[in-house]
N, C-alpha and C. Protein backbone atom coordinates (compact mmCIF):
# COMPACT_ATOMS: atom_id res chain seq x y z
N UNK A 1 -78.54 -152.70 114.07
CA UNK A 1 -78.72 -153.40 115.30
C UNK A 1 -80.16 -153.25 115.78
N UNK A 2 -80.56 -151.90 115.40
CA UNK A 2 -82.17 -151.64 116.10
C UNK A 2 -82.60 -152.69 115.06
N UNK A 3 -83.12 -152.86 114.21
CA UNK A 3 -83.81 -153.33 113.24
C UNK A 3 -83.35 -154.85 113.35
N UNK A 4 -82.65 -155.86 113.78
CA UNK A 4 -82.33 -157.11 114.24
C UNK A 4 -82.93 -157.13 115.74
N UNK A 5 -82.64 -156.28 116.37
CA UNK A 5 -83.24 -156.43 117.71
C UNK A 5 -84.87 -156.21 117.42
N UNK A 6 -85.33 -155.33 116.74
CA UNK A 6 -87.18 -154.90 116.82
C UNK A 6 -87.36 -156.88 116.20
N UNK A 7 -87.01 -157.53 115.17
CA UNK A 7 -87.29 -158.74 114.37
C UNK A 7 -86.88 -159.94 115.61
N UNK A 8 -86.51 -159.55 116.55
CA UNK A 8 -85.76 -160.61 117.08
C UNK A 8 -87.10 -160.40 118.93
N UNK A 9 -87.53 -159.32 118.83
CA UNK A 9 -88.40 -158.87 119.90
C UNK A 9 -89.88 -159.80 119.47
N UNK A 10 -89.89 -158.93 118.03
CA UNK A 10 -91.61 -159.66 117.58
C UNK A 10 -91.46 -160.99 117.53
N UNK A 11 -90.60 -162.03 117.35
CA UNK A 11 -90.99 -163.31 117.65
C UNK A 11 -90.05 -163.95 118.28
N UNK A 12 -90.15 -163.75 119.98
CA UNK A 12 -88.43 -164.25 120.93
C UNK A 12 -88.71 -165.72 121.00
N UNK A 13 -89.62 -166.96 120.25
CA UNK A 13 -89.66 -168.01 120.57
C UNK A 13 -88.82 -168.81 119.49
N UNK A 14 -88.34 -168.06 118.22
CA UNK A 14 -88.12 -168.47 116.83
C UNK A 14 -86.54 -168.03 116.87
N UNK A 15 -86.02 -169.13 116.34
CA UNK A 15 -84.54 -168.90 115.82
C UNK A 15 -84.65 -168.03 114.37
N UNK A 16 -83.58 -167.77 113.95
CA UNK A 16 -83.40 -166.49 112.82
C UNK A 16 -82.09 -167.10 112.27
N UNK A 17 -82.39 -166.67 110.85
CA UNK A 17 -81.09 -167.34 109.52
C UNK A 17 -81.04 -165.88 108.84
N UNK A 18 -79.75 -165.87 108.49
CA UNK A 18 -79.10 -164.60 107.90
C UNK A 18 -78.26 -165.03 106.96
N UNK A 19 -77.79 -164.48 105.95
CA UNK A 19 -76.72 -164.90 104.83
C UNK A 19 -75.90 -163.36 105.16
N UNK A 20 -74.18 -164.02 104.80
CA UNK A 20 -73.76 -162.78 104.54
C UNK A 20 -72.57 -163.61 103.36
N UNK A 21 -71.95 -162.31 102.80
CA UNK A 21 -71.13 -163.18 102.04
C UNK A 21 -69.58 -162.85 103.14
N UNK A 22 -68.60 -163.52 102.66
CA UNK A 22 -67.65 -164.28 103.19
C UNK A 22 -66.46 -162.96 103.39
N UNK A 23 -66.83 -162.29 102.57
CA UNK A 23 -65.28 -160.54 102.53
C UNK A 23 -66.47 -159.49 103.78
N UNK A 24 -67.32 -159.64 103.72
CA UNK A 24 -68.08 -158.82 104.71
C UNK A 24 -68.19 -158.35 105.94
N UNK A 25 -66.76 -158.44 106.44
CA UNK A 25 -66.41 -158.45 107.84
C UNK A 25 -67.39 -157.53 108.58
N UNK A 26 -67.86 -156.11 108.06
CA UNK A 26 -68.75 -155.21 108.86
C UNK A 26 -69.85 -156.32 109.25
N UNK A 27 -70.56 -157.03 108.24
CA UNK A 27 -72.08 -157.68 108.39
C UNK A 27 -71.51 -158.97 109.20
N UNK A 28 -70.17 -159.57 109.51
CA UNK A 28 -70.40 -160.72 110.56
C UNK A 28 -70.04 -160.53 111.66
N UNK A 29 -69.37 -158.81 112.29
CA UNK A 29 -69.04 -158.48 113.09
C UNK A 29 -70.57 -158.24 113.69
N UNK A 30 -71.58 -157.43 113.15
CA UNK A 30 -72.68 -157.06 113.21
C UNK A 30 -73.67 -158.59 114.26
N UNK A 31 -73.32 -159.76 113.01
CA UNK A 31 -74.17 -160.90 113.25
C UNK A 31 -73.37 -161.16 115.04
N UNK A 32 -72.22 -161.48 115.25
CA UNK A 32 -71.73 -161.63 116.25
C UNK A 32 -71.98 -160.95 117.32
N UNK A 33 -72.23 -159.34 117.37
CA UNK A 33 -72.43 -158.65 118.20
C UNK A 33 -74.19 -158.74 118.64
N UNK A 34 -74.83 -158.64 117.91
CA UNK A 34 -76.69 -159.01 117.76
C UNK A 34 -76.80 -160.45 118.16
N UNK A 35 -76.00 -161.31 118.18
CA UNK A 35 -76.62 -162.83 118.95
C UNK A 35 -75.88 -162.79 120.52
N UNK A 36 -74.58 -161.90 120.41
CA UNK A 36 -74.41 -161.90 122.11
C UNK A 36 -75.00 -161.15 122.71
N UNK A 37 -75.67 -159.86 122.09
CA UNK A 37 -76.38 -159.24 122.66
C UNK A 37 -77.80 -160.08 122.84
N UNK A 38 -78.29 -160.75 122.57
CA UNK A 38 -79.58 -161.23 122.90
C UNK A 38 -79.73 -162.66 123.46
N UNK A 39 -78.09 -163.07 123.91
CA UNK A 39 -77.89 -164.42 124.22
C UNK A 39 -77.99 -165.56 123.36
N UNK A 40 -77.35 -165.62 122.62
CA UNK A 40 -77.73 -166.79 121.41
C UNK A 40 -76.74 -166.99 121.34
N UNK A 41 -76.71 -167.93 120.24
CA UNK A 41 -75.56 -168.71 119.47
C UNK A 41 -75.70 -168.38 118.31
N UNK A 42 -74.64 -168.62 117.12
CA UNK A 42 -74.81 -168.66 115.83
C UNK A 42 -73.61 -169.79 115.72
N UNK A 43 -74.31 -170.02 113.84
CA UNK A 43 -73.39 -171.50 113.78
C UNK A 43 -73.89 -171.07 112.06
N UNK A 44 -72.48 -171.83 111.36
CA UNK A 44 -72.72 -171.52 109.95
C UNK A 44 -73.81 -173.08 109.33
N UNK A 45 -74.45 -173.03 108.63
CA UNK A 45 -75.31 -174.21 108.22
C UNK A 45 -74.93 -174.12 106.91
N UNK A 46 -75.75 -175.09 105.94
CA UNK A 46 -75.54 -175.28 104.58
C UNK A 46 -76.43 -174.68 103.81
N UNK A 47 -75.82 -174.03 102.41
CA UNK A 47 -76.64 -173.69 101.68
C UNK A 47 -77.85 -174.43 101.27
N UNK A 48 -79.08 -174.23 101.26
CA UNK A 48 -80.07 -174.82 100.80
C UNK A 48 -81.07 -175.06 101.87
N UNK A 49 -79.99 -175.03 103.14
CA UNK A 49 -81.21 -175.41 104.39
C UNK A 49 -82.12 -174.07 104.52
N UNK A 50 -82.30 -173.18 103.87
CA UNK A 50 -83.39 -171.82 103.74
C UNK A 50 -83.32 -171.99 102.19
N UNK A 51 -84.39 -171.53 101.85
CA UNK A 51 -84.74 -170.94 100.36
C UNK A 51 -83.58 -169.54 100.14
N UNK A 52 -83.30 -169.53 98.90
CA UNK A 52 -82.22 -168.65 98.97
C UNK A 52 -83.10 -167.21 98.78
N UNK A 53 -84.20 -167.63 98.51
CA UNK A 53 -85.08 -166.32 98.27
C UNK A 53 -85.93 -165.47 99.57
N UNK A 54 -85.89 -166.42 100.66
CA UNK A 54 -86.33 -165.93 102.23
C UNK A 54 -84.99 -165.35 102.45
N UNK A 55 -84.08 -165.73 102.09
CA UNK A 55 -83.01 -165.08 102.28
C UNK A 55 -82.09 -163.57 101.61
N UNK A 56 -82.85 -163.75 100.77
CA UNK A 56 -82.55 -162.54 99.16
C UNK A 56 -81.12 -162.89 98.68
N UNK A 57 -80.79 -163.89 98.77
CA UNK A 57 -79.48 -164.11 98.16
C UNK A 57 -79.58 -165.02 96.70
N UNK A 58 -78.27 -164.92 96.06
CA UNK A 58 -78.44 -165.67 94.86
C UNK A 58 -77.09 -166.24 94.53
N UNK A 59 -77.29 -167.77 94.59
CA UNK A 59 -75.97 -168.51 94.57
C UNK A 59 -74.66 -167.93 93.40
N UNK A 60 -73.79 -168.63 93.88
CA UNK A 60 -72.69 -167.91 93.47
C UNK A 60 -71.84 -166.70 93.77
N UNK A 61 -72.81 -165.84 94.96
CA UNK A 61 -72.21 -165.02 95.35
C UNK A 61 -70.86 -164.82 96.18
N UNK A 62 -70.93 -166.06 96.75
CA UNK A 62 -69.85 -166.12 97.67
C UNK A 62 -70.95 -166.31 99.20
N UNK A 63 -72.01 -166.31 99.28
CA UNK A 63 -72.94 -166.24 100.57
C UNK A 63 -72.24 -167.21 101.41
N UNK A 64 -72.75 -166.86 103.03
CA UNK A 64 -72.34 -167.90 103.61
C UNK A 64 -73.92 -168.08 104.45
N UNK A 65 -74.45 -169.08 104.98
CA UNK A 65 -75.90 -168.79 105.95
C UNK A 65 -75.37 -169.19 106.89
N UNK A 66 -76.40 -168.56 107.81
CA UNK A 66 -76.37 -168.86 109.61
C UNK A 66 -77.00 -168.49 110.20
N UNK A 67 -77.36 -169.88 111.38
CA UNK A 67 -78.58 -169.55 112.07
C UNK A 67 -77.91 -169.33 113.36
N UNK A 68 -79.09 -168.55 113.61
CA UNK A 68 -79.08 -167.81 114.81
C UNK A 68 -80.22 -168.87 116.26
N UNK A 69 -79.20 -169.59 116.89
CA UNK A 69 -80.16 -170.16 117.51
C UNK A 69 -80.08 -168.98 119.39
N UNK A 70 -81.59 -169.10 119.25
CA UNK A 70 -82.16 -168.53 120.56
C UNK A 70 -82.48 -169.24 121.63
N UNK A 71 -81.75 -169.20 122.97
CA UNK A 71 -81.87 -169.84 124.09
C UNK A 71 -83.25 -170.31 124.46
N UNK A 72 -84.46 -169.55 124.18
CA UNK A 72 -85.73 -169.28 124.76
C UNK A 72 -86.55 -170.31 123.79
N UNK A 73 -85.86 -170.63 122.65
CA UNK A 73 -86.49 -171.63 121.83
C UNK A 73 -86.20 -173.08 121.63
N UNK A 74 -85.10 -173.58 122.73
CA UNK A 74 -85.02 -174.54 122.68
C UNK A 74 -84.70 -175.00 123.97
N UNK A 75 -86.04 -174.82 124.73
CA UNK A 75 -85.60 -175.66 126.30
C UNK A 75 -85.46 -176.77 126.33
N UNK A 76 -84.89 -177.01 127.75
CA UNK A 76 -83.95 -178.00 128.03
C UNK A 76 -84.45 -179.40 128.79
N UNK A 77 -84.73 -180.42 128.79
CA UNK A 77 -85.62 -181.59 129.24
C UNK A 77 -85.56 -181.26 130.39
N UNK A 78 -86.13 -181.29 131.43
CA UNK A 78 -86.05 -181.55 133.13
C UNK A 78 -85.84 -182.89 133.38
């Protein structure tokens, strides 16, 4: 959690993508708890929309991605 929160401090204007694979309940409980803690959303996207290598994953694993969208990065029209 420290180490998502320090990455999520150094750039609060930028949304964030994570892979986890799909049996991993610790790592999406984790993802769930780290975007309400910092006010966000998450939403599952499609493979390919990241390089699988920014990601360190390697197809076939079972991965799933998801971005992490941040309130602060996508204001709202007036």
């Amino acid at each position: 959690m420290a180490l998502l929160t320090a990455a999520a401090n150094r750039e609060p204007l930028r949304d964030m993508a994570l892979a986890t694979q799909d049996n991993n309940v610790a790592a999406l409980s984790l993802s769930d708890k780290f975007t309400s803690s910092i006010g966000a959303s998450i939403r599952r996207v499609n493979l390919g929309t990241y390089p699988d290598s920014d990601l360190g994953i390697s197809r076939g694993m079972g991965y799933r991605v998801w971005a992490i969208q941040r309130p602060c990065s996508h204001p709202q029209n007036e």
